[in-house]
PDB file of N, CA and C in Angstrom:
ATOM      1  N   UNK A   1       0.836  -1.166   0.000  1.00  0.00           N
ATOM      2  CA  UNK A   1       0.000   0.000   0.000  1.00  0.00           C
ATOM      3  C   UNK A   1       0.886   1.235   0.000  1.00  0.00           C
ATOM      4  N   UNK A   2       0.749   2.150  -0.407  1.00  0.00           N
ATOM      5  CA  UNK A   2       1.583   3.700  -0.476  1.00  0.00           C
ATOM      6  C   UNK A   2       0.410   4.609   0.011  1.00  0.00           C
ATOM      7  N   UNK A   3       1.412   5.063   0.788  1.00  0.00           N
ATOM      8  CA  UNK A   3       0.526   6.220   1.739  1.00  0.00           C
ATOM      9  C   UNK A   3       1.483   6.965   1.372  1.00  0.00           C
ATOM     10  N   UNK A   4       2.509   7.382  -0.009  1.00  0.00           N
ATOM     11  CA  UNK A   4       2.981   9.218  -0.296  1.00  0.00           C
ATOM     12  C   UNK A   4       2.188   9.793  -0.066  1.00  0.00           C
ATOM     13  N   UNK A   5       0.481   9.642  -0.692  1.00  0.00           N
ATOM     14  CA  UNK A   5      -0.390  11.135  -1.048  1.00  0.00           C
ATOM     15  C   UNK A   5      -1.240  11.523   0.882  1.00  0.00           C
ATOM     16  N   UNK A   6      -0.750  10.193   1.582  1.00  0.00           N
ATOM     17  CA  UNK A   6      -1.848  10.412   2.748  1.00  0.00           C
ATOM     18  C   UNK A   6      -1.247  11.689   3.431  1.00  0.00           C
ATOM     19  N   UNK A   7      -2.184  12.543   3.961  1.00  0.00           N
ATOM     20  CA  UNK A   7      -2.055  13.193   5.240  1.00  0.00           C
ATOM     21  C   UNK A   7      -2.104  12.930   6.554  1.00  0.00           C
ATOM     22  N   UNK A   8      -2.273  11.669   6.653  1.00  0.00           N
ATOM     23  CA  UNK A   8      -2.171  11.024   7.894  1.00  0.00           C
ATOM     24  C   UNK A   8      -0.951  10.177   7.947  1.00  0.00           C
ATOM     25  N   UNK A   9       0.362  10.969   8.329  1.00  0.00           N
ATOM     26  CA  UNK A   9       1.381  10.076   8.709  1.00  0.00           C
ATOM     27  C   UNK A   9       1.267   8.652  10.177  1.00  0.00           C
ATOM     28  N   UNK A  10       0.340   8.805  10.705  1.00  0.00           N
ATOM     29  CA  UNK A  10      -0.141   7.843  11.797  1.00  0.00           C
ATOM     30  C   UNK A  10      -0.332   6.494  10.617  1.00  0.00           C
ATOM     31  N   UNK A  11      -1.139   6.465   9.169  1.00  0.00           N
ATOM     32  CA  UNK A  11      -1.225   5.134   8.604  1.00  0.00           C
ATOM     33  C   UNK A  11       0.132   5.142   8.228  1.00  0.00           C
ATOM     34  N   UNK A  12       0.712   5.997   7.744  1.00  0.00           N
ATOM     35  CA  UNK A  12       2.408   5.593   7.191  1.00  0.00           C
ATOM     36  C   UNK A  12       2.955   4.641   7.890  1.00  0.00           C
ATOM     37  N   UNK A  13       2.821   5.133   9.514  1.00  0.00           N
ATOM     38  CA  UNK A  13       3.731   4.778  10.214  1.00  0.00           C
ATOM     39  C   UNK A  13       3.528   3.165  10.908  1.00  0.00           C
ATOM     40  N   UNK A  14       2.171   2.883  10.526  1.00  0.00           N
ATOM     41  CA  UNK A  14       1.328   1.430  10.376  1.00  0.00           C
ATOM     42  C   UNK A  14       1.238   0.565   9.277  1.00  0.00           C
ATOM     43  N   UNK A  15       2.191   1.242   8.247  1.00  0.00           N
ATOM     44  CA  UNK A  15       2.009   0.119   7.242  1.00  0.00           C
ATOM     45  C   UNK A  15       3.060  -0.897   7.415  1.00  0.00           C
ATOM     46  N   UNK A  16       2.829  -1.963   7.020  1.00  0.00           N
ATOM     47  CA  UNK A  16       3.664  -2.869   7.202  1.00  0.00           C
ATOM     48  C   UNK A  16       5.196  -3.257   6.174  1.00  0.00           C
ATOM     49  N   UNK A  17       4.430  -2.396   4.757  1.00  0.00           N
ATOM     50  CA  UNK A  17       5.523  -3.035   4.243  1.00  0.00           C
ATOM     51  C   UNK A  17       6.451  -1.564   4.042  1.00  0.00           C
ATOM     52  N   UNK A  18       6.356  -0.707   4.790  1.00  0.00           N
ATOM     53  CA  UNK A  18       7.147   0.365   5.430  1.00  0.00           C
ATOM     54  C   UNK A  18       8.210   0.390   6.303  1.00  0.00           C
ATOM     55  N   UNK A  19       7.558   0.049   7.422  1.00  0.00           N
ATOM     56  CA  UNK A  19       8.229   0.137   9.110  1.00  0.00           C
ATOM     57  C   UNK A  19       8.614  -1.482   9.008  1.00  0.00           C
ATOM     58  N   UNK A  20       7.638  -2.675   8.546  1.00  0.00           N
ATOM     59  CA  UNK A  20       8.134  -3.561   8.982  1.00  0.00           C
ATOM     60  C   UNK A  20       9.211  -4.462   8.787  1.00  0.00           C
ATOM     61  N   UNK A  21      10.178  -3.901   8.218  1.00  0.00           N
ATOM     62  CA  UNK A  21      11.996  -3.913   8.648  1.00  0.00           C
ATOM     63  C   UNK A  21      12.336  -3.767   9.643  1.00  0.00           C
ATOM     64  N   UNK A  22      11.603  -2.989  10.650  1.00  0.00           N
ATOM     65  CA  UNK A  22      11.729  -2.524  12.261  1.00  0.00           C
ATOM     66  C   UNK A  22      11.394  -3.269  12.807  1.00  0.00           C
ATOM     67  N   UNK A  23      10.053  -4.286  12.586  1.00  0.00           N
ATOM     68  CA  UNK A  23       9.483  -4.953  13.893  1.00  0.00           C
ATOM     69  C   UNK A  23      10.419  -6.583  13.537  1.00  0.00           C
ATOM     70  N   UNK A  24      10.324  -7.333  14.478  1.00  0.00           N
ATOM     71  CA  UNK A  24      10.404  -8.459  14.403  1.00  0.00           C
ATOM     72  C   UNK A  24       9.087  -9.447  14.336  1.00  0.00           C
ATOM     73  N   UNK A  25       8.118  -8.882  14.188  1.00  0.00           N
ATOM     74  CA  UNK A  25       6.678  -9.917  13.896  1.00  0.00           C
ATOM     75  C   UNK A  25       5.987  -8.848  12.812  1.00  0.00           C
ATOM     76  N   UNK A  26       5.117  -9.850  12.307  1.00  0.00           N
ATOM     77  CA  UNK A  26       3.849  -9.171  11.282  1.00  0.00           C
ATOM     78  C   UNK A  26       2.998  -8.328  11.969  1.00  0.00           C
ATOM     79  N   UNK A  27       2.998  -8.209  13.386  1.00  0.00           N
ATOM     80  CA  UNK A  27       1.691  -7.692  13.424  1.00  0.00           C
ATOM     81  C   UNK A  27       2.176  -6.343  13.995  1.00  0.00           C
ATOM     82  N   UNK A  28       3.573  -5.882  13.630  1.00  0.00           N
ATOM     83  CA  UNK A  28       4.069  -4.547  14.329  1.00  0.00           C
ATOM     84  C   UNK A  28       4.253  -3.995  15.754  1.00  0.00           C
ATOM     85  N   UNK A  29       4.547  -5.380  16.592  1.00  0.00           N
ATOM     86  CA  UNK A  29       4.271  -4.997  17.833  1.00  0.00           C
ATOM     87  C   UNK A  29       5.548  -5.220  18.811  1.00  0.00           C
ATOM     88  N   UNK A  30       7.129  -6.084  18.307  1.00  0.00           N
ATOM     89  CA  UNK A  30       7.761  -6.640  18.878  1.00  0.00           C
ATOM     90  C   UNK A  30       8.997  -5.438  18.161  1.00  0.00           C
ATOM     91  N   UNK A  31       9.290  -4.797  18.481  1.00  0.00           N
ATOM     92  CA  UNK A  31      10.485  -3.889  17.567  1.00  0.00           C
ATOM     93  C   UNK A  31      11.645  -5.197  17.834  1.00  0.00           C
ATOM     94  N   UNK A  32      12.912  -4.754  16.383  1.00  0.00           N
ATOM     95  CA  UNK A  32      13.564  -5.798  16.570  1.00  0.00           C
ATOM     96  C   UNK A  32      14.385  -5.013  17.236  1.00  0.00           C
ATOM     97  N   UNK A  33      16.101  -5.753  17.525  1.00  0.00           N
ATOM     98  CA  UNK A  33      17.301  -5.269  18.324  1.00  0.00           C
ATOM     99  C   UNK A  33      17.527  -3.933  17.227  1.00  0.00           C
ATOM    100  N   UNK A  34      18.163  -3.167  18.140  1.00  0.00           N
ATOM    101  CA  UNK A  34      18.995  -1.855  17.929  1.00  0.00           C
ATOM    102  C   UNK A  34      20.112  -2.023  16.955  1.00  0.00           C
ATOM    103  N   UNK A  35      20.892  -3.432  16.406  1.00  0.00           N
ATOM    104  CA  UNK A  35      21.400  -3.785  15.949  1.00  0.00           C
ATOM    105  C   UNK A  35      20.944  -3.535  14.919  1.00  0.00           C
ATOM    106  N   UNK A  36      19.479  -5.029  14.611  1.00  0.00           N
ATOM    107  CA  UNK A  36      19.118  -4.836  13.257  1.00  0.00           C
ATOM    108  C   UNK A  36      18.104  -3.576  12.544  1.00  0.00           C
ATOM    109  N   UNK A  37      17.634  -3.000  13.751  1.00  0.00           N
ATOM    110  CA  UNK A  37      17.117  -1.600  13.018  1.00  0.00           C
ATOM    111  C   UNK A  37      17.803  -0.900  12.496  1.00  0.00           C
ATOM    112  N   UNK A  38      18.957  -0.526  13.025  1.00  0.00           N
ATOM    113  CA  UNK A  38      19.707  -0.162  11.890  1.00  0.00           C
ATOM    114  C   UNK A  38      20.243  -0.349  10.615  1.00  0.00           C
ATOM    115  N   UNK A  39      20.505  -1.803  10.537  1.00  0.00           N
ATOM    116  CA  UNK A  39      20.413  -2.138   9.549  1.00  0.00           C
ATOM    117  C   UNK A  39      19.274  -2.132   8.321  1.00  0.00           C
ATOM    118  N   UNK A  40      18.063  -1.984   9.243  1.00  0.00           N
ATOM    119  CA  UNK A  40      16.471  -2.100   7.881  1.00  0.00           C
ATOM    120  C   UNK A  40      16.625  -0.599   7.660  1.00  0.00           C
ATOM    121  N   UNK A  41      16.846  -0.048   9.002  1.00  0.00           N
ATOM    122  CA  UNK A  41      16.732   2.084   8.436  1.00  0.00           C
ATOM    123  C   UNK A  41      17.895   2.273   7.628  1.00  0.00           C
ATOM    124  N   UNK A  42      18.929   1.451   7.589  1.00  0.00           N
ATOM    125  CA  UNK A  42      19.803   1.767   6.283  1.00  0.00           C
ATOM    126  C   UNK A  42      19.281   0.999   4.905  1.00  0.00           C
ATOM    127  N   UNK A  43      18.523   0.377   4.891  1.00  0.00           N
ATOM    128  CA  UNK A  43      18.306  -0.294   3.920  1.00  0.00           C
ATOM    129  C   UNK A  43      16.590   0.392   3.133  1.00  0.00           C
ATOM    130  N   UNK A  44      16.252   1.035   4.308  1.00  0.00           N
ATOM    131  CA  UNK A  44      15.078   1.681   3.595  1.00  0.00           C
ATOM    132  C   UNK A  44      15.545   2.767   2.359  1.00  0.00           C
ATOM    133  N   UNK A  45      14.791   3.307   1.229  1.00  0.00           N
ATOM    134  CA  UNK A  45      14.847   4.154   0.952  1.00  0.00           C
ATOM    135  C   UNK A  45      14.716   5.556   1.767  1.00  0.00           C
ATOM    136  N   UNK A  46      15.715   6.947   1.104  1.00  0.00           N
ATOM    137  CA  UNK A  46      15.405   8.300   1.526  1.00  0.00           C
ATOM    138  C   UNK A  46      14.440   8.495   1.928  1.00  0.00           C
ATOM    139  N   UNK A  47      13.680   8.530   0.947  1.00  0.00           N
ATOM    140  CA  UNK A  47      12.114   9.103   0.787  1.00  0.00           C
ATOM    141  C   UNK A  47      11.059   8.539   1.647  1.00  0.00           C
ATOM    142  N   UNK A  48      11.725   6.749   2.121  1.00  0.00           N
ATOM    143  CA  UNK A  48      10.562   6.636   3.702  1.00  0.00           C
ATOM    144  C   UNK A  48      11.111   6.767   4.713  1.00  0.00           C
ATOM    145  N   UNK A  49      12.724   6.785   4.461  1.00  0.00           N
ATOM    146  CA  UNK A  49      13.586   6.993   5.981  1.00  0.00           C
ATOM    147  C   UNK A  49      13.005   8.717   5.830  1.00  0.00           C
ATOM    148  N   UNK A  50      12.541   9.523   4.735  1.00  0.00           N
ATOM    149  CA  UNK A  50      12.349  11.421   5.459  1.00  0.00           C
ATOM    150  C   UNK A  50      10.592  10.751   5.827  1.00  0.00           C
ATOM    151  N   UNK A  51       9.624  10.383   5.520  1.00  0.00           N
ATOM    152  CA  UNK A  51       8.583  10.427   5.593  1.00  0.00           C
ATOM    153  C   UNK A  51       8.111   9.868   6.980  1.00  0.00           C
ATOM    154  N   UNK A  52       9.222   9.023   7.629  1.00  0.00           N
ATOM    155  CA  UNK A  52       8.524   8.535   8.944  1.00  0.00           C
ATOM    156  C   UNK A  52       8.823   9.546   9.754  1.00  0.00           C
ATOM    157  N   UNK A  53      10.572  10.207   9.781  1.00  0.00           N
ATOM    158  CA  UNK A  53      10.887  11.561  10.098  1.00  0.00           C
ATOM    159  C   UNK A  53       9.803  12.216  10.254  1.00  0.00           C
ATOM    160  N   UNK A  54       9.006  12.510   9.139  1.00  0.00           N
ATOM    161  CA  UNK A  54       7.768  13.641   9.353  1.00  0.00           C
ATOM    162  C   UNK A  54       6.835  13.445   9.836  1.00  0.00           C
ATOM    163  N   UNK A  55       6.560  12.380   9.869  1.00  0.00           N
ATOM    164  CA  UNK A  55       5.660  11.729  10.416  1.00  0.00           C
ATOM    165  C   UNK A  55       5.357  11.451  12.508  1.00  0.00           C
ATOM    166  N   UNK A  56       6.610  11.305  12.533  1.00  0.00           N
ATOM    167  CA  UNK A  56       7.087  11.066  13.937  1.00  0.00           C
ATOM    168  C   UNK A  56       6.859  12.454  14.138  1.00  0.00           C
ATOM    169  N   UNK A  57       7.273  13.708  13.591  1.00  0.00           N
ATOM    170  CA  UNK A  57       7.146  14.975  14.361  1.00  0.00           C
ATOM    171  C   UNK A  57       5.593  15.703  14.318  1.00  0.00           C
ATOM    172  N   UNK A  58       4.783  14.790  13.748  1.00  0.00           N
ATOM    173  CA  UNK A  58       3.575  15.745  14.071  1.00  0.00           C
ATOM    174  C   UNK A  58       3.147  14.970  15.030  1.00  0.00           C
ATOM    175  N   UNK A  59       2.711  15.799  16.023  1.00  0.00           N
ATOM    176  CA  UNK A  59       1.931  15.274  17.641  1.00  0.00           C
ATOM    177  C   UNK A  59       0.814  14.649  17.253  1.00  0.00           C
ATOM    178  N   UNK A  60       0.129  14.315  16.323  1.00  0.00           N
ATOM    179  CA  UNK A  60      -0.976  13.494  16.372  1.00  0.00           C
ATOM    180  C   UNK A  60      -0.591  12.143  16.209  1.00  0.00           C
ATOM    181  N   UNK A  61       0.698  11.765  16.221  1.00  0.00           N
ATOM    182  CA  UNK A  61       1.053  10.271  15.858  1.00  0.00           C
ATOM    183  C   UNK A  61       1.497   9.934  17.653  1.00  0.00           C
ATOM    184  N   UNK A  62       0.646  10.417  18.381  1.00  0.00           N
ATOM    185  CA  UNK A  62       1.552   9.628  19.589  1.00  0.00           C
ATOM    186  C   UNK A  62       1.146   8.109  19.717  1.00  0.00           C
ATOM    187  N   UNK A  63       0.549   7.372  19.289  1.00  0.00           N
ATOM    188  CA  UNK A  63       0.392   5.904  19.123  1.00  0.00           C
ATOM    189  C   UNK A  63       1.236   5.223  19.111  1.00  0.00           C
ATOM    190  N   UNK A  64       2.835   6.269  17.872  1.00  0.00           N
ATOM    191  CA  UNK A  64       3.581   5.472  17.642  1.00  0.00           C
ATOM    192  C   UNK A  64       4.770   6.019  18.449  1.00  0.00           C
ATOM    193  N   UNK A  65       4.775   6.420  19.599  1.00  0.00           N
ATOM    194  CA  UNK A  65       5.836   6.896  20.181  1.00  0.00           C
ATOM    195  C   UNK A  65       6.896   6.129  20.480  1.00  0.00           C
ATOM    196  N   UNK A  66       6.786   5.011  20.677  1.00  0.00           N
ATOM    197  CA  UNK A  66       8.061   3.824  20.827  1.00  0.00           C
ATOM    198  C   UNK A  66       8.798   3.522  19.486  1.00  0.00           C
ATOM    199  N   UNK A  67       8.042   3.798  18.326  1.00  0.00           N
ATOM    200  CA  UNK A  67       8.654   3.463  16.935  1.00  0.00           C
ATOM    201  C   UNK A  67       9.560   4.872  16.774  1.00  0.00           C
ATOM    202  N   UNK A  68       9.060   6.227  17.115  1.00  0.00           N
ATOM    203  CA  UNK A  68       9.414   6.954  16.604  1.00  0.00           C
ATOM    204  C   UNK A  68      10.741   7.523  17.926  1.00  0.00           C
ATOM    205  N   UNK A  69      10.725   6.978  18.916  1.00  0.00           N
ATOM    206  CA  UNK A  69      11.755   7.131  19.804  1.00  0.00           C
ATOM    207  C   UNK A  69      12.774   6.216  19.196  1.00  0.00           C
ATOM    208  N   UNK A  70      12.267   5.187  18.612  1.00  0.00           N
ATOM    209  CA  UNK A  70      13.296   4.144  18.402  1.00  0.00           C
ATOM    210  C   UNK A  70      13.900   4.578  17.319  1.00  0.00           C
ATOM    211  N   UNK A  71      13.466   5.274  16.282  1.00  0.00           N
ATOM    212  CA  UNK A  71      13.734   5.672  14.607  1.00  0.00           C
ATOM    213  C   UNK A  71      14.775   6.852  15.200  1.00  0.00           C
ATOM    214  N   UNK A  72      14.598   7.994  15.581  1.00  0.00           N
ATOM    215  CA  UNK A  72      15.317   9.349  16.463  1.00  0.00           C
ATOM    216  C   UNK A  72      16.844   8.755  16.543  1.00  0.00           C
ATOM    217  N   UNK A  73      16.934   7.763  17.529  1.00  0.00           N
ATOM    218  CA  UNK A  73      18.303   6.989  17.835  1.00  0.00           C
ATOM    219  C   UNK A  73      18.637   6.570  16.732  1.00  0.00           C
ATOM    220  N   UNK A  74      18.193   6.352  15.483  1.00  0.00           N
ATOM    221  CA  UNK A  74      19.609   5.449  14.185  1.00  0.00           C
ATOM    222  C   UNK A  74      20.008   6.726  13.716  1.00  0.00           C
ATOM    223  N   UNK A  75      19.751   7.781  14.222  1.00  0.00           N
ATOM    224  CA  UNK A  75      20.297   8.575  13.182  1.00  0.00           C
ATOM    225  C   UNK A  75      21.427   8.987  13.613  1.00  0.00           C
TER     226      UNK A  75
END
């Protein structure tokens, strides 16, 4: 699914075949080691490694505050 055109970075940050390089399960709930996140946030493209960026900074995504604390640190 592509959420470029959404205005709701909260679904961005729920899609799976996005973020889920980060989690260690399908259902987005187990983040993996600090190790291998780095490795998937290097392996993502620019354009979703800037979009979760933006995403994480608008205050209506606090749902995902553990993803986006966790994303903050690879950089």
């Amino acid at each position: 699914m592509d959420y470029s055109g959404e205005s709701d970075g909260e679904n961005f940050l729920a899609d799976p075949e996005v973020v889920g390089p980060l989690y260690s399960d399908k259902d987005l709930m187990r983040m993996r080691s600090v190790e291998d996140m780095k490795a998937a946030w290097r392996d993502m493209s620019e354009d979703n490694r800037q979009k979760i960026r933006d995403a994480c900074e608008d205050p209506q995504n606090q749902r995902e505050q553990d993803l986006c604390a966790a994303v903050s640190g690879l950089e």
